[in-house]
Protein backbone atom coordinates (compact mmCIF):
# COMPACT_ATOMS: atom_id res chain seq x y z
CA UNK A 1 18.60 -14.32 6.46
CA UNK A 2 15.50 -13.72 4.63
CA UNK A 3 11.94 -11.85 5.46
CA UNK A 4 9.53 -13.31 3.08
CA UNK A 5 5.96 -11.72 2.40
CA UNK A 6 3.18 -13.70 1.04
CA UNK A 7 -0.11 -11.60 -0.17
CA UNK A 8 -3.86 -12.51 -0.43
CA UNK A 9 -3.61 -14.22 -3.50
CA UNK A 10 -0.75 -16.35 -2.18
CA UNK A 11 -2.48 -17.56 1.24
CA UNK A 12 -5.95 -17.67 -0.74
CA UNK A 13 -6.76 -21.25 -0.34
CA UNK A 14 -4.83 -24.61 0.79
CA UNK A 15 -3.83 -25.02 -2.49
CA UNK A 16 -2.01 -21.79 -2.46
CA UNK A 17 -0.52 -21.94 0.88
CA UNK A 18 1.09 -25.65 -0.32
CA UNK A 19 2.64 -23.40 -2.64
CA UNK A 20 4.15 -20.93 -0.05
CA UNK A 21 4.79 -24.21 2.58
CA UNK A 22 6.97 -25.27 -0.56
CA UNK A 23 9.01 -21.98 -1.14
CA UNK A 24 9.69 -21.51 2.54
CA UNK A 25 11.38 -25.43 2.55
CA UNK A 26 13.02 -24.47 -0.46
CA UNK A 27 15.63 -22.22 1.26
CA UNK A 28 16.31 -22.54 4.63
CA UNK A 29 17.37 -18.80 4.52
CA UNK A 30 13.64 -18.06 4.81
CA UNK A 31 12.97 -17.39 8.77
CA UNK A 32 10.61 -15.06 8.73
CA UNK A 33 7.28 -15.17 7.21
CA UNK A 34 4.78 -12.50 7.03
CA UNK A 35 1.72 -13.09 5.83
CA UNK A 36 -1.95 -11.39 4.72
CA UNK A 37 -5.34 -12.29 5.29
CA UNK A 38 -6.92 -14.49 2.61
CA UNK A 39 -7.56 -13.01 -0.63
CA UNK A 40 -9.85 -13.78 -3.57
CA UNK A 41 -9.88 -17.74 -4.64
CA UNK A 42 -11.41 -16.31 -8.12
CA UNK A 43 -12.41 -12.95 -9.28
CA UNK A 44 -16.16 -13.33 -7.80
CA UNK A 45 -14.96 -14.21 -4.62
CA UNK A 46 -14.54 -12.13 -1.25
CA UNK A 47 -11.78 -10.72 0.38
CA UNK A 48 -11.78 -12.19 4.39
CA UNK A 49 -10.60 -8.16 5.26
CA UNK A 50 -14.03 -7.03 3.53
CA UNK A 51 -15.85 -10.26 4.86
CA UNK A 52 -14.49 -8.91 8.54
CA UNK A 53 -15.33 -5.42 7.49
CA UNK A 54 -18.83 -6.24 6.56
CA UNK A 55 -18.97 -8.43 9.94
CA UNK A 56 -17.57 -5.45 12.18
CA UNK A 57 -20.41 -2.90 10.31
CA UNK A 58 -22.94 -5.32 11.14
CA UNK A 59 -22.05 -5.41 14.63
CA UNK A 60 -21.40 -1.59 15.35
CA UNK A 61 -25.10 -1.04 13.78
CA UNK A 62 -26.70 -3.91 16.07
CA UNK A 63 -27.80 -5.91 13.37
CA UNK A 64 -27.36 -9.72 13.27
CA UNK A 65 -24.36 -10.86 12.22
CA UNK A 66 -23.91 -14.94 12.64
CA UNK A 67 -24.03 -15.17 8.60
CA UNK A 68 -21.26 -12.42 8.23
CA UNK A 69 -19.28 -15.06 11.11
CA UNK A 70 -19.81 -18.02 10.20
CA UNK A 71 -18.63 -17.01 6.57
CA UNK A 72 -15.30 -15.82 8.03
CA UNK A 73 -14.77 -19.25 9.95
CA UNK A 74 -15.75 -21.17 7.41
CA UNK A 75 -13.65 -20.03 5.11
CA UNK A 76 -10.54 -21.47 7.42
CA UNK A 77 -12.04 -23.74 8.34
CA UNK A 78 -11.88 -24.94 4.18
CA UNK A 79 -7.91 -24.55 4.66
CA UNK A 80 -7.87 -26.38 7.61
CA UNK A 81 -9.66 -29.69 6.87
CA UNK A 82 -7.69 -29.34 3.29
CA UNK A 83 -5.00 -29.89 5.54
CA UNK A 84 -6.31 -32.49 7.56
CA UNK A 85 -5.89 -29.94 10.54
CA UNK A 86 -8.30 -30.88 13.18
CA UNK A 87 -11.15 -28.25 14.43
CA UNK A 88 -9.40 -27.22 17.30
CA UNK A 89 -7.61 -23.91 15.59
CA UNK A 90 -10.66 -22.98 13.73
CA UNK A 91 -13.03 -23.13 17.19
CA UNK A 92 -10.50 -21.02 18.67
CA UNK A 93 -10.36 -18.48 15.71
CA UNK A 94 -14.86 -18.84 16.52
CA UNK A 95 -14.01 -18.04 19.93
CA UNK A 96 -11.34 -15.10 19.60
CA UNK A 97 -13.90 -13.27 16.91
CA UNK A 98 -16.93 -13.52 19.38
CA UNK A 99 -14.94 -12.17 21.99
CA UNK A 100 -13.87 -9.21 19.64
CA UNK A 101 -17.49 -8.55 18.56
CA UNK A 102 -18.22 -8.21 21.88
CA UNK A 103 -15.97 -5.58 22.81
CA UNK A 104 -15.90 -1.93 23.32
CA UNK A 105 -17.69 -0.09 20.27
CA UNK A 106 -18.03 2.77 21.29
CA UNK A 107 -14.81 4.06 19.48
CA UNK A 108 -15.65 2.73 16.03
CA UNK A 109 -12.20 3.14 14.76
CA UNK A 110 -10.59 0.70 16.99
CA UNK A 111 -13.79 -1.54 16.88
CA UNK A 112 -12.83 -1.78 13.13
CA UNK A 113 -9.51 -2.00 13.68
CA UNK A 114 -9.73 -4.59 16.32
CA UNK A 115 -12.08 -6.92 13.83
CA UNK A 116 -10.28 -6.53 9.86
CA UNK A 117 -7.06 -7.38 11.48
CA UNK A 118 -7.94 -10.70 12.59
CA UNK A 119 -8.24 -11.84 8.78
CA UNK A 120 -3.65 -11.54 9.09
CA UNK A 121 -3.73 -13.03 12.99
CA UNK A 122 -5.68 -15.91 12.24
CA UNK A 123 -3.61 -17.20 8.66
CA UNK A 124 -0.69 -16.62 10.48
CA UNK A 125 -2.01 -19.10 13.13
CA UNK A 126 -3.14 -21.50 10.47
CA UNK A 127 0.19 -21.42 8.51
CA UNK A 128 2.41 -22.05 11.25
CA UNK A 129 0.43 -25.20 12.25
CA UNK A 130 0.73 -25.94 8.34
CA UNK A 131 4.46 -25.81 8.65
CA UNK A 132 4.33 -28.06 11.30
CA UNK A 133 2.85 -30.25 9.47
CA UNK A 134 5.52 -30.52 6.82
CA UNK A 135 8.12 -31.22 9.47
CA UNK A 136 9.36 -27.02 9.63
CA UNK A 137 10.16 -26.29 12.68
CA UNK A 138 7.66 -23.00 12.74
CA UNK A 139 6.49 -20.52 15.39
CA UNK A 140 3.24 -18.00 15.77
CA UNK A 141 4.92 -14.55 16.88
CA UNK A 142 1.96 -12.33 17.49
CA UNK A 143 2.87 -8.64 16.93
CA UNK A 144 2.06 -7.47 20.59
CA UNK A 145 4.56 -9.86 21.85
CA UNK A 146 7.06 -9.14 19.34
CA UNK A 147 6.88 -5.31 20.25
CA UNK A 148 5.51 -4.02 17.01
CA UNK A 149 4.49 -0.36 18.19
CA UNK A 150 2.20 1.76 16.15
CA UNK A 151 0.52 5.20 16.61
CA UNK A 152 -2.56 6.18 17.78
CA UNK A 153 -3.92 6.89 14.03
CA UNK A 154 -6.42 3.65 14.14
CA UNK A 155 -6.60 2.36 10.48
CA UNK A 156 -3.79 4.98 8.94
CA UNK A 157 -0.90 4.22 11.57
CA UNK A 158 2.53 4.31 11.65
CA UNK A 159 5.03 2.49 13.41
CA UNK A 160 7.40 3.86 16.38
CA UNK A 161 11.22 4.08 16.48
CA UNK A 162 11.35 1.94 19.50
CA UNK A 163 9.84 -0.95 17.57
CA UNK A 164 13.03 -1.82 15.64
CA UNK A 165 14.76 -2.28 18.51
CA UNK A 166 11.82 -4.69 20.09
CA UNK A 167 11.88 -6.74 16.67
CA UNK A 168 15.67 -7.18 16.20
CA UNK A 169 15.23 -9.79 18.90
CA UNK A 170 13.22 -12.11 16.45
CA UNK A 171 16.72 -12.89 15.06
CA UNK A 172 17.63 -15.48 17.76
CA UNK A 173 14.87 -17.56 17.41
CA UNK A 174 15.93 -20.46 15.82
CA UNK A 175 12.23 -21.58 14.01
CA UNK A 176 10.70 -20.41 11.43
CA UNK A 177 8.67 -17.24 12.29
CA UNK A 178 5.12 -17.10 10.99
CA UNK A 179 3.77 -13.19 11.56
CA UNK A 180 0.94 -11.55 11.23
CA UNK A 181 0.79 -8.16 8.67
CA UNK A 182 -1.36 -5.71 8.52
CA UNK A 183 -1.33 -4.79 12.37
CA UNK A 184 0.60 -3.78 15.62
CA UNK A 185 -0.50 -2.35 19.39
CA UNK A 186 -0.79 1.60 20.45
CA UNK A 187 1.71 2.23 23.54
CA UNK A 188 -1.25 1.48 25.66
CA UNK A 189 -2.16 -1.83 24.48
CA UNK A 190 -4.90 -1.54 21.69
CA UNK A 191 -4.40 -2.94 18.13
CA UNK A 192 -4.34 -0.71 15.43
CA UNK A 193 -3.98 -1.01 11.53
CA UNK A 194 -1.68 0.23 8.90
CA UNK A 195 -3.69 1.41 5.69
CA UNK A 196 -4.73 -1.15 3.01
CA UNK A 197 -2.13 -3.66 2.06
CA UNK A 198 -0.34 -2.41 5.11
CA UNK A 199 0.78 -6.47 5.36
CA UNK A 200 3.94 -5.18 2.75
CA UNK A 201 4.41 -2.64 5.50
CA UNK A 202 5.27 -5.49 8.11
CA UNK A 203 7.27 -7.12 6.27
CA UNK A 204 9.38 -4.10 5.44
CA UNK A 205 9.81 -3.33 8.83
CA UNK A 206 10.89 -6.26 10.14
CA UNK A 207 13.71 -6.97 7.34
CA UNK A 208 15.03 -3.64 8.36
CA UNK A 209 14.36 -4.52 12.63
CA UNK A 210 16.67 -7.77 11.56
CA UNK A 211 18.84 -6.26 9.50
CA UNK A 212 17.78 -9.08 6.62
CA UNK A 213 19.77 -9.85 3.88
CA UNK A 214 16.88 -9.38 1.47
CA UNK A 215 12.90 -9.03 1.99
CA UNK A 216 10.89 -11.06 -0.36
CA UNK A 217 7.23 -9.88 -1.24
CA UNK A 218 5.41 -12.64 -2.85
CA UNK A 219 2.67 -12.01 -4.92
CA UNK A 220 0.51 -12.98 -7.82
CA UNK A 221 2.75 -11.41 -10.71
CA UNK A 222 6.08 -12.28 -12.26
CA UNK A 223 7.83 -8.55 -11.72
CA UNK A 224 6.78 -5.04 -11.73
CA UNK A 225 6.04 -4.05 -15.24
CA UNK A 226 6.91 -1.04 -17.15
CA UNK A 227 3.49 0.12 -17.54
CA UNK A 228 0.00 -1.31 -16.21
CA UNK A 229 -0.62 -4.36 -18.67
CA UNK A 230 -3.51 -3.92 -18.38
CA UNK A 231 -3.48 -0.58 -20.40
CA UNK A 232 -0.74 -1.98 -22.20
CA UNK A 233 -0.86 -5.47 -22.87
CA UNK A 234 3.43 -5.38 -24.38
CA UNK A 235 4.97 -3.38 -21.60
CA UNK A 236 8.17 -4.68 -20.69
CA UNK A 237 9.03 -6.25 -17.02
CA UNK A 238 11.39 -4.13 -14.98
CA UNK A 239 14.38 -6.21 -13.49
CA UNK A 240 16.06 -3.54 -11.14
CA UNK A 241 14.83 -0.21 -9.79
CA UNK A 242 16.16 2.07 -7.63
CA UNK A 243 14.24 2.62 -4.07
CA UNK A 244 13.20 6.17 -5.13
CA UNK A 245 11.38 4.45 -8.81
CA UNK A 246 9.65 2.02 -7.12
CA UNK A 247 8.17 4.50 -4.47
CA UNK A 248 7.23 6.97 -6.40
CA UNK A 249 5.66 4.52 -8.99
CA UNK A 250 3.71 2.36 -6.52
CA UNK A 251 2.63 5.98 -4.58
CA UNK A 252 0.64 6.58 -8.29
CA UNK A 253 -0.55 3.25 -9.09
CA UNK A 254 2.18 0.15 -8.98
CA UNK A 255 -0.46 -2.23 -6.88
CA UNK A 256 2.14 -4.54 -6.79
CA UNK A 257 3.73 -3.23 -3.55
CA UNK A 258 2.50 -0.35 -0.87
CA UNK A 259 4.67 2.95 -1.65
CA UNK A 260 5.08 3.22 2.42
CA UNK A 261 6.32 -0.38 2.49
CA UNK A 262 9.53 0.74 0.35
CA UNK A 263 10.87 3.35 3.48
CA UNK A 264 11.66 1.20 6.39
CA UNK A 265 13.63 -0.88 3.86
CA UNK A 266 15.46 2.16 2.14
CA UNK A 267 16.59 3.22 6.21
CA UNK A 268 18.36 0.13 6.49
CA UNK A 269 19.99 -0.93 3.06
CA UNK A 270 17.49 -3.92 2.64
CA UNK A 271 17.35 -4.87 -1.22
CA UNK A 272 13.65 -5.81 -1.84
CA UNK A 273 12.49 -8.29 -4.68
CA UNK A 274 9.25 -8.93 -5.82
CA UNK A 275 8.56 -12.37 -6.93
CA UNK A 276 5.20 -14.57 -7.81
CA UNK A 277 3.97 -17.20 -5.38
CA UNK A 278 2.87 -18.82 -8.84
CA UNK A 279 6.10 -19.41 -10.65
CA UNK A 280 8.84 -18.65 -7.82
CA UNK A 281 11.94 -19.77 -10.21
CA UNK A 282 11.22 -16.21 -11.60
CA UNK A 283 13.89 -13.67 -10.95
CA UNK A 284 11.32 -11.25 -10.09
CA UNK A 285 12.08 -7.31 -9.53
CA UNK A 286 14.86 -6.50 -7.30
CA UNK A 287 15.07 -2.59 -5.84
CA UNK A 288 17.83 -1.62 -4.70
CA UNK A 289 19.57 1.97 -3.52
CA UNK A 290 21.21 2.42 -6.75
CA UNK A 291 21.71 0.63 -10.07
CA UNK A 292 22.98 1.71 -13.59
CA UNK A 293 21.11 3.62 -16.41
CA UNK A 294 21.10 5.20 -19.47
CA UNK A 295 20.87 9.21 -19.84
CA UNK A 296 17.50 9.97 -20.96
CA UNK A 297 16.03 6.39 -19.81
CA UNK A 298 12.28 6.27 -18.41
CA UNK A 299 12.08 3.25 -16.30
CA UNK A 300 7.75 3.30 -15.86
CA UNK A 301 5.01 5.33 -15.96
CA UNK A 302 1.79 5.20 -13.57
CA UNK A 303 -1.24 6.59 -12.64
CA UNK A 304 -4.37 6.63 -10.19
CA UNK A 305 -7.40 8.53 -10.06
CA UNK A 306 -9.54 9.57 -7.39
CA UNK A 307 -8.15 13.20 -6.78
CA UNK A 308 -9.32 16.73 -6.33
CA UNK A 309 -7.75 20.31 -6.39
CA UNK A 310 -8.62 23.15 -4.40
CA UNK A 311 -7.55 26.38 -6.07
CA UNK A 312 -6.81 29.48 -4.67
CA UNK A 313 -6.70 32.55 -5.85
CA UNK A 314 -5.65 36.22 -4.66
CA UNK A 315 -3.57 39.00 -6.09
CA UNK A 316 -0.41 39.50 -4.21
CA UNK A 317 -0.68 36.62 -2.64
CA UNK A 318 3.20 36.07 -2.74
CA UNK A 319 3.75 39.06 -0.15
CA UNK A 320 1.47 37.54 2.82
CA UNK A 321 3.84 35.98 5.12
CA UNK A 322 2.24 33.04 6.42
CA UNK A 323 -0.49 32.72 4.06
CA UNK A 324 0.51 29.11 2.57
CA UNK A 325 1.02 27.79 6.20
CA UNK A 326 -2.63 28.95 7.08
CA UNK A 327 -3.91 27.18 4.05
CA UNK A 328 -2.18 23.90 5.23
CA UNK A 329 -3.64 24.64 8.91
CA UNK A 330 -6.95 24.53 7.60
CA UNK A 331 -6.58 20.77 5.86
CA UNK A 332 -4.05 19.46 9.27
CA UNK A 333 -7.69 20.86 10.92
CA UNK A 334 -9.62 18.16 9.18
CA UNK A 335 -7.74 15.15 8.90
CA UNK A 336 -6.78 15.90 5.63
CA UNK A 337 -3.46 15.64 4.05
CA UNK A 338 -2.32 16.85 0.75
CA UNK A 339 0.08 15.46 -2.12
CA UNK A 340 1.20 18.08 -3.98
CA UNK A 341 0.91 22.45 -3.74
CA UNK A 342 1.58 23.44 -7.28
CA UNK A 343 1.91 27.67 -7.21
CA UNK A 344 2.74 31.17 -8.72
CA UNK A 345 2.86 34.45 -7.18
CA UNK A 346 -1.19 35.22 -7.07
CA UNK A 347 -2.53 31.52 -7.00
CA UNK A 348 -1.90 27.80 -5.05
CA UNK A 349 -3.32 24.65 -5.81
CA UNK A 350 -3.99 21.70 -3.06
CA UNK A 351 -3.84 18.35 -4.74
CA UNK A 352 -5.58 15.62 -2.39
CA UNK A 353 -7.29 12.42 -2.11
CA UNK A 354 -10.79 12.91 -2.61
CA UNK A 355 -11.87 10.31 -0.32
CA UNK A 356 -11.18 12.77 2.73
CA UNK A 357 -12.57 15.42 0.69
CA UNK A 358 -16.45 14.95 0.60
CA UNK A 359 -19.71 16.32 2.22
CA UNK A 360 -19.63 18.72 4.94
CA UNK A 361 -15.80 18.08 5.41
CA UNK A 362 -15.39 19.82 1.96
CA UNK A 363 -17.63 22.37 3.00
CA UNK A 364 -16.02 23.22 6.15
CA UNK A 365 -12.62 23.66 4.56
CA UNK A 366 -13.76 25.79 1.97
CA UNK A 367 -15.97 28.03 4.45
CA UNK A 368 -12.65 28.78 6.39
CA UNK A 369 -10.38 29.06 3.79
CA UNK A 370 -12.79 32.02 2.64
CA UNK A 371 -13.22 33.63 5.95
CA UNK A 372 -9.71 33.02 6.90
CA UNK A 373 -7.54 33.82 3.56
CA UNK A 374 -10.29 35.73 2.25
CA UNK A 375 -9.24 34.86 -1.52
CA UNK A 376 -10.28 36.62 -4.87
CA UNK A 377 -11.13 33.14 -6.47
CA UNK A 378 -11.93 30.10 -5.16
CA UNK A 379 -12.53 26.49 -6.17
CA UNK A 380 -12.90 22.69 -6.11
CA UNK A 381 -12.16 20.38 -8.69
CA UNK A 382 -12.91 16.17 -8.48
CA UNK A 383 -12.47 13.82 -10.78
CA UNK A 384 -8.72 14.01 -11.75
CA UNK A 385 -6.19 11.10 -12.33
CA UNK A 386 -2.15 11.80 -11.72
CA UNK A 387 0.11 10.40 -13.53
CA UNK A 388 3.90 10.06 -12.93
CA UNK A 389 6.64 9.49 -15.52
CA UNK A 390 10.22 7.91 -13.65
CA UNK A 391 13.44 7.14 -14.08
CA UNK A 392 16.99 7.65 -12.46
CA UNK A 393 17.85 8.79 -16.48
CA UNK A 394 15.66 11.27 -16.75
CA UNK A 395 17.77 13.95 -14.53
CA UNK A 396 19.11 16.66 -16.89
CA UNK A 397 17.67 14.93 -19.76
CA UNK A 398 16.87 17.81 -22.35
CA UNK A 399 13.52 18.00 -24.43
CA UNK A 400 11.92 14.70 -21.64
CA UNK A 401 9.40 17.32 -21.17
CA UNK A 402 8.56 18.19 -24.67
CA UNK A 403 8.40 14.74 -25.72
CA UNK A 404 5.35 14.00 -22.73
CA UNK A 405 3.71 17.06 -23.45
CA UNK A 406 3.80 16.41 -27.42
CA UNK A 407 2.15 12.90 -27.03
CA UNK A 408 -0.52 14.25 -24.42
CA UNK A 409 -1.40 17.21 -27.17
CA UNK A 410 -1.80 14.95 -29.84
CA UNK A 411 -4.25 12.13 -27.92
CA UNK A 412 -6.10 15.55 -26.79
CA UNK A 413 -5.33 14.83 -23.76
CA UNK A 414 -5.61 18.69 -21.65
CA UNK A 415 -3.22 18.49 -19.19
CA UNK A 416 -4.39 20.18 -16.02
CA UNK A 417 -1.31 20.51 -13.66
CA UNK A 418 2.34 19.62 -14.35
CA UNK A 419 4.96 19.22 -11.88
CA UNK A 420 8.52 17.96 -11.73
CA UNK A 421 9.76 16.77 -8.62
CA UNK A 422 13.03 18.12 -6.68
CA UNK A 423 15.15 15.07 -7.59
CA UNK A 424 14.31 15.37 -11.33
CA UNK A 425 13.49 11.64 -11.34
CA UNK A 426 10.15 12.29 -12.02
CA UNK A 427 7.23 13.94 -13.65
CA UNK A 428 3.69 14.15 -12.89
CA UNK A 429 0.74 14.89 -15.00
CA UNK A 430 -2.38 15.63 -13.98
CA UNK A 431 -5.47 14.94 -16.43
CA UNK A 432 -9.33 14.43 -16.10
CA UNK A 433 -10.24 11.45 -14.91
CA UNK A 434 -11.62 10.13 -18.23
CA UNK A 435 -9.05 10.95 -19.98
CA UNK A 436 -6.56 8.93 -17.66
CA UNK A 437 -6.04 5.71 -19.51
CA UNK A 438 -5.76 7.55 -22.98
CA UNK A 439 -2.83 9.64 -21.34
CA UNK A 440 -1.21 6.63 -20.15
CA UNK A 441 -1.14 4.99 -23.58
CA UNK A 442 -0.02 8.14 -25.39
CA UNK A 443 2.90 8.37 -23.16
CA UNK A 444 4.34 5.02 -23.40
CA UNK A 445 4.21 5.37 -26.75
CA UNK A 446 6.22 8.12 -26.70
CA UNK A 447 8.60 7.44 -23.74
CA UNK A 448 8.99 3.64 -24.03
CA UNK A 449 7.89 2.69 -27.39
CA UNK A 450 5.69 0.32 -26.49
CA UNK A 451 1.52 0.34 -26.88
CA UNK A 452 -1.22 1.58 -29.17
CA UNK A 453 -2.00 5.52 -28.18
């Protein structure tokens, strides 16, 4: 049994979802279907999650919105007269989305969440009836039904234990299952959203609620690639990678695939690959728990910017019990969690997103942190890019290091932080923003022996 994903790109427009009607009939195996709201037909084009975003703004500031609407319905309604569907799914999809503009707004968190999910709900709708179509025998499981549980955290959630157990039922059905991404219900009933992409997410959970033989994400690219092509047009396609490479690659930058979406998978054994709704005959990526390597090997190298460091300062720091828990209080106090605490005896450094970092928020954290921890120095830095070097090889591999650190010197490229993680799989650079894609080049130079530094 298979759980297949299809992205944006792959449910775009009718001609793409012919494409995914085709893969699903090409292997009966296929019973489960997740799939994502429409994504760009062309690179000018909109997003339905940010067309429903714009709509649910519109709404929660009282301003007319009918444009914003009839935008969203028209743009299935496009898929379903390609189709030769008639109206009667896309005046229900009018219907549902005036009844969710005209609900509660007064929590603006669920308002949102309640409106940029329908983008998943209603192409699920629409590709089921599709399927029918074609002569698959194909069923609409909405999440709620289904028992997809999800915490309270409205936009940012996470899903509950009890849900696999709610899921695993979706095994008996003898149809093809057509599910929404993206979203599931609180304990008490309301819908809330995973993060961006969160659609990957689904589909990870339920090939591990099913115990699936292997969960398919389908997307617009042939495999996961050693380093962004589009820093580096020649870098080689990966064919295997281990559960830990492809999560702490896609955490720093591998769009391909969420870096949550990889955990409920890694629980339960499920190999993942990642194949292209564009040329399916493609072997793809597969990542599995464990695979074979060579000592010294660097299987890909990625980055992201948008992140800021709080430094701390104080002289015998390292003898106040309690003083990095305090620290960490402070952030928890503000919504704000961090990604990595780099430290010596007399100074720490927060690394975080910046996004939660900004305006009075910033201010607030660093007026406690100075009443609070009372430190000797004290500051904020923005504007820096991580970037993470992987591989299974590169545990005890001598001079790995030396090699990165050589390449970044001679593109003078400063490093700001380094830090190698616990499992020795990994190291991460971190660099100024501007200096993010020269880093990246320099590196796989070095490390794979591919691109122009």
């Amino acid at each position: 049994m298979k759980v297949c994903k299809f992205g944006g790109t792959s449910v775009a427009d009718a001609s793409q979802i012919s494409k995914v009607v085709q893969i699903i009939q090409s292997d009966p195996e296929r019973r489960i279907v997740v799939v994502s709201a429409p994504g760009k037909r062309n690179p000018s084009d909109t997003k339905v999650t940010d067309m429903l975003i714009a709509l649910a703004k519109a709404a929660m500031e009282a301003r007319p919105f009918e444009d914003e609407l009839r935008a969203v319905v028209e743009r299935f309604g496009q898929i379903q007269r390609a189709f030769g569907l008639d109206g009667t799914l896309t005046n229900q999809i009018e219907q549902d989305l005036r009844s969710r503009l005209a609900g509660n707004k007064q929590d603006k968190m669920v308002f949102l969440d309640m409106i940029k999910a329908a983008g998943e709900d209603y192409c699920a709708r629409l590709v089921a009836e599709v399927l029918k179509t074609k002569g698959i025998a194909a069923r609409y499981v909405n999440p709620r039904d289904a028992g997809l549980l999800l915490s309270n955290d409205f936009g940012n959630a996470q899903v509950l234990p009890e849900s696999y157990q709610n899921l695993a039922a979706l095994r008996q059905i003898g149809q093809v299952i057509v599910f929404p991404g993206f979203f599931g219900y609180t304990r008490d009933g309301r819908l809330a959203t995973f993060p961006r992409g969160g659609s990957d997410i689904t589909g990870s959970i339920l090939a591990a609620a099913v115990k699936a033989d292997l969960y398919e994400n389908f997307t617009d690219v042939d495999c996961v690639y050693a380093v962004d092509p589009r820093i580096v047009p020649d870098a080689p396609p990966i064919r295997v990678l281990t559960y830990r490479e492809m999560r702490e690659l896609s955490y720093t930058g591998f769009g391909v695939f969420h870096d949550e979406a990889v955990v409920p998978a890694v629980k339960a054994a499920v190999p993942i690959c990642l194949k292209n709704t564009n040329n399916p005959t493609s072997p793809g990526t597969m990542i599995v728990p464990r695979r074979d390597y060579r000592h010294g090997e660097v299987t890909g190298i990625a980055s992201a910017g948008g992140f800021s460091t709080i430094y701390i300062g104080k002289y015998m720091m390292n003898r106040q019990i309690g003083f990095g828990r305090r620290l960490l209080q402070i952030l928890e106090d503000n919504r704000l969690s961090f990604e990595h605490v780099p430290s010596g005896i007399d100074n720490m450094s927060v690394i975080l997103k910046t996004g939660g970092l900004k305006g009075s928020v910033e201010q607030q954290v660093l007026q406690r942190i100075k009443k609070e921890l009372e430190p000797d120095e004290l500051s904020v830095e923005h504007d820096l890019a991580l970037i993470m070097v992987v591989g299974e090889g590169m545990r005890y591999a001598v001079g790995l290091a030396a090699r990165a650190c050589g390449a970044l010197a001679a593109s003078g490229v400063n490093i700001e932080m380094i830090n190698q993680g616990a499992s020795e799989i990994s190291i991460m650079f971190g660099v100024k923003q501007a200096d993010q894609i020269k880093a990246v080049r320099a590196l796989s130079k070095a490390l794979l022996g591919v691109g122009n530094p």
